[in-house]
C-alpha atoms as a PDB file:
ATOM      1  CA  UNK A   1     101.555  72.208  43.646  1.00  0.00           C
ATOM      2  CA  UNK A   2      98.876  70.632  42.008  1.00  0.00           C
ATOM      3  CA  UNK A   3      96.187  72.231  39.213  1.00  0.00           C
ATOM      4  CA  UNK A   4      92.673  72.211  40.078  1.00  0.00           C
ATOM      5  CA  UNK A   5      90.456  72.937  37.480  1.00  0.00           C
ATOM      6  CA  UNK A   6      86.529  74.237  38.297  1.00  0.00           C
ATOM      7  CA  UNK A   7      83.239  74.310  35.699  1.00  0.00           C
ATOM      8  CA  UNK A   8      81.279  77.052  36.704  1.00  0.00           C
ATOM      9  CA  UNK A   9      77.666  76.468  35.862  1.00  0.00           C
ATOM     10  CA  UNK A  10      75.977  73.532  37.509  1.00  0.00           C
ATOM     11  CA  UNK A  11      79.175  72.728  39.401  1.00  0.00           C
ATOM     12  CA  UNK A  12      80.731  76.052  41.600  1.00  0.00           C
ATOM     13  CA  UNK A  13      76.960  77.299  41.401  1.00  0.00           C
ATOM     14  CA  UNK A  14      73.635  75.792  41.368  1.00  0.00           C
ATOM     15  CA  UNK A  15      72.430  76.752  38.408  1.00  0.00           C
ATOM     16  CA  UNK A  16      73.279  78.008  35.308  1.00  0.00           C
ATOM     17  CA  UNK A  17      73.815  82.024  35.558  1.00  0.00           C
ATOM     18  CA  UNK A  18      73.921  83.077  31.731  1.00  0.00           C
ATOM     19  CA  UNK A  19      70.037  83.643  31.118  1.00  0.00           C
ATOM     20  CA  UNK A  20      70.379  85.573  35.129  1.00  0.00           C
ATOM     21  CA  UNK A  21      72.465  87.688  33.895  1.00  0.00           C
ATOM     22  CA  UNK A  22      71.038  89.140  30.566  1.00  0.00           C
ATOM     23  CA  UNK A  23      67.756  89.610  32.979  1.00  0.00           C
ATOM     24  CA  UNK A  24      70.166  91.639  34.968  1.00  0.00           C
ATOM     25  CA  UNK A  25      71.505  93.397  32.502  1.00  0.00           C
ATOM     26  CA  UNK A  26      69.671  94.176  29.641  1.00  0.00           C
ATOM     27  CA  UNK A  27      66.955  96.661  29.613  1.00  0.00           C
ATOM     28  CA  UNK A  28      63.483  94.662  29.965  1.00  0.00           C
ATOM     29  CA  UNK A  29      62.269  96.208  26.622  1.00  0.00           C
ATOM     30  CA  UNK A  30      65.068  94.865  24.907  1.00  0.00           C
ATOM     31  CA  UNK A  31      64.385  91.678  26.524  1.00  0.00           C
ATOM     32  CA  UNK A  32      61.067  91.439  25.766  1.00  0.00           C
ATOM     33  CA  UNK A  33      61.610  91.455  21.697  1.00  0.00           C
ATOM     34  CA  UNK A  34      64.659  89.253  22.085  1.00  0.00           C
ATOM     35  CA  UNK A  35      62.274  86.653  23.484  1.00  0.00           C
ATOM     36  CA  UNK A  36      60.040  87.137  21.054  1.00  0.00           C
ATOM     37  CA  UNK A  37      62.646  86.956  17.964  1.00  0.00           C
ATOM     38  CA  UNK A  38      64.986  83.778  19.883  1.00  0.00           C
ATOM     39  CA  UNK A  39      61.193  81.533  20.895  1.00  0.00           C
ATOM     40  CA  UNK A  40      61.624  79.577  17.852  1.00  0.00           C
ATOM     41  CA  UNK A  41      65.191  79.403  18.399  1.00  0.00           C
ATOM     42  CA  UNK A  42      64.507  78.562  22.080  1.00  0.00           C
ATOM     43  CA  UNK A  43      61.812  75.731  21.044  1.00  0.00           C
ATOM     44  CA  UNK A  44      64.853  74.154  18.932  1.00  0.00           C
ATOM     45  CA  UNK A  45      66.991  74.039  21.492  1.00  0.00           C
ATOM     46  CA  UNK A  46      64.085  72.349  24.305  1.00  0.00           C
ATOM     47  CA  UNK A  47      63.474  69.990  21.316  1.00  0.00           C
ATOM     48  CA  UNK A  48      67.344  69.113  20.810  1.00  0.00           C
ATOM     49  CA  UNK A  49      68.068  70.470  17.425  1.00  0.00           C
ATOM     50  CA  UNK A  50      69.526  73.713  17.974  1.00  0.00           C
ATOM     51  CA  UNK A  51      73.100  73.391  19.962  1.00  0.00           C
ATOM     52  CA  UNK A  52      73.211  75.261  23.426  1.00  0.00           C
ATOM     53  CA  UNK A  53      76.370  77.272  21.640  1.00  0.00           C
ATOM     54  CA  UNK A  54      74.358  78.426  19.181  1.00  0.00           C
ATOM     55  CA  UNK A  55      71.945  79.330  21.564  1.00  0.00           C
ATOM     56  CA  UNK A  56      73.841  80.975  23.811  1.00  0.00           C
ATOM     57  CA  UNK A  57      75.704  83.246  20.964  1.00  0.00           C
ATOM     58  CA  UNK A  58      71.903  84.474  19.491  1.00  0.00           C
ATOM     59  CA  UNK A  59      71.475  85.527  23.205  1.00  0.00           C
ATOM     60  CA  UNK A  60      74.537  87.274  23.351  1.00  0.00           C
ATOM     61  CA  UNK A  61      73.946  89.424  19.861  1.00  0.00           C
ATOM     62  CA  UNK A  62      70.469  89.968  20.929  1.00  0.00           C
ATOM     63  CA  UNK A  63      70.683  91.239  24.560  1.00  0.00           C
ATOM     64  CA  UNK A  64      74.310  92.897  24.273  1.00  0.00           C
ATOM     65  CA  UNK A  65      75.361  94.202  20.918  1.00  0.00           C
ATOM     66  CA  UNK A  66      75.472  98.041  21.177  1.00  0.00           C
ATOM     67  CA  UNK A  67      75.872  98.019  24.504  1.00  0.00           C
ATOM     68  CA  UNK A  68      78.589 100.493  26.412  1.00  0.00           C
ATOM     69  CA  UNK A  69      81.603  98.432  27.810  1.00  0.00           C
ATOM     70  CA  UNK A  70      81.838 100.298  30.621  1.00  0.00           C
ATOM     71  CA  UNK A  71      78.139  99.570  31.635  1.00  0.00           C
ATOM     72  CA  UNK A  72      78.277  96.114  30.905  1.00  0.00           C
ATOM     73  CA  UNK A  73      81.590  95.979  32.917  1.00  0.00           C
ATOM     74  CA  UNK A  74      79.305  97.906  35.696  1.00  0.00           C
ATOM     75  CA  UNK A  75      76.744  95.218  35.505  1.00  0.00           C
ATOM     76  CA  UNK A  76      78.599  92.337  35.143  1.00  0.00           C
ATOM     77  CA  UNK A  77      80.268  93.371  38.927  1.00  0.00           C
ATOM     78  CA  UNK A  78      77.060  93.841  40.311  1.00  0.00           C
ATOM     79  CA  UNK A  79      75.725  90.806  39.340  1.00  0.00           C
ATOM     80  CA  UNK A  80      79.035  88.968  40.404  1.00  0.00           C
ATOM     81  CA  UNK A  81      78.942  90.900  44.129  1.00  0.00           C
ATOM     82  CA  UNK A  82      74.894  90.606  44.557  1.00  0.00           C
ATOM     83  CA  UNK A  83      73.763  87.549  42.462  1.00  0.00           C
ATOM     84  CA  UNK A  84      75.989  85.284  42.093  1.00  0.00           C
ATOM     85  CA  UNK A  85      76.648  84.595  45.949  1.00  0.00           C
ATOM     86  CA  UNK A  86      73.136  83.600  46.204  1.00  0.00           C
ATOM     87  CA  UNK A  87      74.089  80.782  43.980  1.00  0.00           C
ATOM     88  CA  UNK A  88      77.140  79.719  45.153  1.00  0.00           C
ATOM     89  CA  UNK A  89      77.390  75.874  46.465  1.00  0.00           C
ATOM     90  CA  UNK A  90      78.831  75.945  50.076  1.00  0.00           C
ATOM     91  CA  UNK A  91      80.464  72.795  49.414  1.00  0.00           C
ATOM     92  CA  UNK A  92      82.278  74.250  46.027  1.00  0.00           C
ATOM     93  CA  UNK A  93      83.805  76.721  48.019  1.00  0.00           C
ATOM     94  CA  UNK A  94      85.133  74.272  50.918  1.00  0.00           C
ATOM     95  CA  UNK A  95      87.018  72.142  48.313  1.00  0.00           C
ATOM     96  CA  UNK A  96      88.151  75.442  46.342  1.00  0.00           C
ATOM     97  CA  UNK A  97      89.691  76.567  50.147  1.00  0.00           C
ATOM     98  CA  UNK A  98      90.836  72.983  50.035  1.00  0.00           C
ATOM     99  CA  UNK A  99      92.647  73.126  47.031  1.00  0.00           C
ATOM    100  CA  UNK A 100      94.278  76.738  48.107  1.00  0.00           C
ATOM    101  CA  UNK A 101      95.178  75.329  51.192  1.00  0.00           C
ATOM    102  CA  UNK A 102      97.071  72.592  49.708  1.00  0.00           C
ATOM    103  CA  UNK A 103      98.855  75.392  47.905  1.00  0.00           C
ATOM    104  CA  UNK A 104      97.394  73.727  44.662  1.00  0.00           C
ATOM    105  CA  UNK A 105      96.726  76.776  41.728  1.00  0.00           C
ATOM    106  CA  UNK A 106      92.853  76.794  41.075  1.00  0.00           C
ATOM    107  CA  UNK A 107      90.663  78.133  37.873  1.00  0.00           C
ATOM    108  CA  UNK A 108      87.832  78.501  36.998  1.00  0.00           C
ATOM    109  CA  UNK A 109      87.467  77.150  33.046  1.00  0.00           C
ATOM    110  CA  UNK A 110      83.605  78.117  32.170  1.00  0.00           C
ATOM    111  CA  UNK A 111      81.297  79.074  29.064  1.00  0.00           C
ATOM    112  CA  UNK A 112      80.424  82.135  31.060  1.00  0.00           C
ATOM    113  CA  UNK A 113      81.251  85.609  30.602  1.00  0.00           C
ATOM    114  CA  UNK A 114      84.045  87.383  31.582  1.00  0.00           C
ATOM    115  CA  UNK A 115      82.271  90.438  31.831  1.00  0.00           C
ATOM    116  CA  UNK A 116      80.849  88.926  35.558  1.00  0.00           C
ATOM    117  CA  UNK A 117      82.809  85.812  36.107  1.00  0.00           C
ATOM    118  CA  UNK A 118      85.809  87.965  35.767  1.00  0.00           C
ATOM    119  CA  UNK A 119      84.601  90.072  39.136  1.00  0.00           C
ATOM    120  CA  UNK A 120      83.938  86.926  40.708  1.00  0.00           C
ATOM    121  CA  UNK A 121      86.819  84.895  40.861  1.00  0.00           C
ATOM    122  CA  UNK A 122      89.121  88.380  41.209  1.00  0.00           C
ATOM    123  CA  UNK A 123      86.696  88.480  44.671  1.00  0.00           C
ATOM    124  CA  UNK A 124      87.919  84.504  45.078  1.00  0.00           C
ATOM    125  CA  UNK A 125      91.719  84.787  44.424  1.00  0.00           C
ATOM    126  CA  UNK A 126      91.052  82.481  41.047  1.00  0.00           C
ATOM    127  CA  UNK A 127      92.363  82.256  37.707  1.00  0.00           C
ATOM    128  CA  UNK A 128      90.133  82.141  35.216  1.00  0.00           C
ATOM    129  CA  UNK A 129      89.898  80.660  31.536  1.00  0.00           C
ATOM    130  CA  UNK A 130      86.337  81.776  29.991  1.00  0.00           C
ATOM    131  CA  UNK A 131      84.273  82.972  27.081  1.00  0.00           C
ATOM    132  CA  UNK A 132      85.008  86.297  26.426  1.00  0.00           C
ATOM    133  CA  UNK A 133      83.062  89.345  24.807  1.00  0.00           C
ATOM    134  CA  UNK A 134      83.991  91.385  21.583  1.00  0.00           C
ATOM    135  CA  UNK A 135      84.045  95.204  21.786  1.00  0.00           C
ATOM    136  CA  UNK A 136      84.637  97.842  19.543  1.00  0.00           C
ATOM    137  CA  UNK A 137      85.412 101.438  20.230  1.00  0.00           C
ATOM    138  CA  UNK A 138      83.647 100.863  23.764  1.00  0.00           C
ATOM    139  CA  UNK A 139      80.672  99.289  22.788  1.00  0.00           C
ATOM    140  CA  UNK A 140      79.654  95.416  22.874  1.00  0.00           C
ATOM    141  CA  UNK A 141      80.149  94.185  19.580  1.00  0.00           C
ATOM    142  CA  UNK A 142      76.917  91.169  20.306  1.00  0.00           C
ATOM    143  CA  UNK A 143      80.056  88.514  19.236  1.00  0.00           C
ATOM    144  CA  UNK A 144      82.651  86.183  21.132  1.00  0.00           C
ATOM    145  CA  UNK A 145      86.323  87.262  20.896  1.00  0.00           C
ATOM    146  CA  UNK A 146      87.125  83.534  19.906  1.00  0.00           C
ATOM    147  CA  UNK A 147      85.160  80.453  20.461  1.00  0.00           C
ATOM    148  CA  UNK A 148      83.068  79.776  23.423  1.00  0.00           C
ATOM    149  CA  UNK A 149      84.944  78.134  26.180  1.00  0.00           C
ATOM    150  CA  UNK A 150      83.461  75.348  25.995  1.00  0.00           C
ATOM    151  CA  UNK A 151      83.454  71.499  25.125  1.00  0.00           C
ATOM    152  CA  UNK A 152      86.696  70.681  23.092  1.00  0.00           C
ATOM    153  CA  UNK A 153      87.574  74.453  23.681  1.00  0.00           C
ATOM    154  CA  UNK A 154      88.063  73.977  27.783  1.00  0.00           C
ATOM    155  CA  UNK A 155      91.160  71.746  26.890  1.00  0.00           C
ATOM    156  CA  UNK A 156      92.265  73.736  24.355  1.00  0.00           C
ATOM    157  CA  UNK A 157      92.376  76.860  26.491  1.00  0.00           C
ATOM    158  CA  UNK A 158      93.601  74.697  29.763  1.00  0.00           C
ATOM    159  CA  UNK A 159      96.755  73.903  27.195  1.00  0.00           C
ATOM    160  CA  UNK A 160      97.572  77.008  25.706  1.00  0.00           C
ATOM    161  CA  UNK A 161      98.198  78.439  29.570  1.00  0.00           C
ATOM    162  CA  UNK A 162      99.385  75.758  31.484  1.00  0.00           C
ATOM    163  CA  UNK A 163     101.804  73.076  31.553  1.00  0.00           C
ATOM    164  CA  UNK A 164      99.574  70.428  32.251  1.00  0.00           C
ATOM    165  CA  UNK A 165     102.543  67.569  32.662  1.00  0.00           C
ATOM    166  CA  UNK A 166     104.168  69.695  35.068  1.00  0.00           C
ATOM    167  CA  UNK A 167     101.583  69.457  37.763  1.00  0.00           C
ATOM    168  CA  UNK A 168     102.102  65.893  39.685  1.00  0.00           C
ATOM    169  CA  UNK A 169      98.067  65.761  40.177  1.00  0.00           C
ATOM    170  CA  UNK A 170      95.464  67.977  37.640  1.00  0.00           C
ATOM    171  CA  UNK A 171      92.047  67.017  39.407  1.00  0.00           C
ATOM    172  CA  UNK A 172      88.893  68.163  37.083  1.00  0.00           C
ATOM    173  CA  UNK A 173      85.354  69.269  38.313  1.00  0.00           C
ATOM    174  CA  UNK A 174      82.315  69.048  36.077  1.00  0.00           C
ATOM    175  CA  UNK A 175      78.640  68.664  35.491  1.00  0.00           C
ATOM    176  CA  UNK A 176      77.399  68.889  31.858  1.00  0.00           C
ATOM    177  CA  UNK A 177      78.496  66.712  28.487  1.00  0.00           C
ATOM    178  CA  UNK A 178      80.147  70.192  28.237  1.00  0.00           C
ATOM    179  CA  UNK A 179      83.116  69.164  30.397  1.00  0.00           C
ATOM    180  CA  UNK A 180      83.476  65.727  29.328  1.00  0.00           C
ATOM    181  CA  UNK A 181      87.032  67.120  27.298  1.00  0.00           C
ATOM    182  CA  UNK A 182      88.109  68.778  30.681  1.00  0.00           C
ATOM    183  CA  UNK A 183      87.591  65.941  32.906  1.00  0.00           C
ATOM    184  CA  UNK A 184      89.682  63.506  30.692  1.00  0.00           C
ATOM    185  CA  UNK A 185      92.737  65.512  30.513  1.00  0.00           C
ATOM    186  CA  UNK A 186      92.908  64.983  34.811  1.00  0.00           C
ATOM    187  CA  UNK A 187      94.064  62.431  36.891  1.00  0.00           C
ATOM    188  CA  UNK A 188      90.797  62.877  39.486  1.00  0.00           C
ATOM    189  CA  UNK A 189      88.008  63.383  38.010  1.00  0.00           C
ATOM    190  CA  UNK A 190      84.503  64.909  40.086  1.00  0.00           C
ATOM    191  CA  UNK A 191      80.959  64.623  37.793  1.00  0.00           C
ATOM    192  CA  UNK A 192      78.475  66.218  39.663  1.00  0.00           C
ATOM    193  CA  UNK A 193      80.649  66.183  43.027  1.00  0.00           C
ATOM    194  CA  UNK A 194      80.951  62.279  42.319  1.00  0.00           C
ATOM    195  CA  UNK A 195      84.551  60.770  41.887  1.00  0.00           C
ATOM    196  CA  UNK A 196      84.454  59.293  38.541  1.00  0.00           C
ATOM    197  CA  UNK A 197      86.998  56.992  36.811  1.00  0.00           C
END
């Protein structure tokens, strides 16, 4: 058995699905003034100042905090069962049957959200590794429970729940700076769907 280990964003998908979802999600007047309060933020971020984490997290406190986990939960399955497959690159999930085939154990390792990527991969038969939502007494706390899975944080999390040296091949599949820490810890390495060294 080998360990095959998936970016989500920009690599199983063709786009990035975060901003998709809080358009799903959150209520469009709610929305509307979170675009107005995150523009500078936004402008930053274009401009290469403000970090996409940062980002990201702003958009999270903005468009979720408050909100009732079990809606959100609701939500975040829609999206994963209507939107998401839309997205999907066929050729992601031939090499993800690939993998299974070879009876190699696949996950999914992402910056996304549990609260739809969880849905997702259940639908797949994957394990998954992500960022994950705080809640409080049923409600959306607008906060991470821990860091964002990304960067650094992929490896981390990839380490803390598998034996990496165990597995005679780890293959890695990326496509951002983002998953630079993920492809190094692999023996083959795919940027972009290219075999890198």
């Amino acid at each position: 058995m080998n360990l095959a280990l998936f970016d989500f964003d920009g690599t199983i998908t063709t786009k990035e699905l975060f901003r998709p979802f809080l358009e799903f999600a959150v209520p469009s007047i709610r929305l509307r003034w979170g675009g107005l309060l995150l523009a500078p933020m936004v402008l930053g971020y274009k401009l290469g100042i403000v970090p996409s984490n940062a980002m990201r997290a702003s958009a999270v406190r903005l468009g979720l905090q408050g909100m009732d986990e079990a809606h959100a939960n609701e939500q975040g399955r829609r999206f994963a069962h209507e939107i998401i497959p839309q997205a999907v690159r066929d050729n992601a999930l031939e090499r993800i049957l690939w993998h299974k085939r070879q009876g190699d154990r696949v996950v999914v390792v992402s910056g996304a959200l549990n609260i739809y990527l969880s849905h997702w991969c259940q639908q797949h038969d994957l394990e998954l590794l992500c960022s994950e939502l705080e809640s409080h007494r049923g409600r959306l706390t607008g906060r991470y429970r821990g860091a964002q899975c990304v960067g650094a944080e992929k490896r981390r999390r990839v380490h803390a729940a598998y034996d990496v040296d165990a597995y005679p091949v780890v293959y890695a599949y990326g496509d951002t700076h983002e998953d630079r820490e993920l492809l190094q810890m692999a023996h083959r390495r795919y940027f972009q769907w290219r075999e890198v060294a």
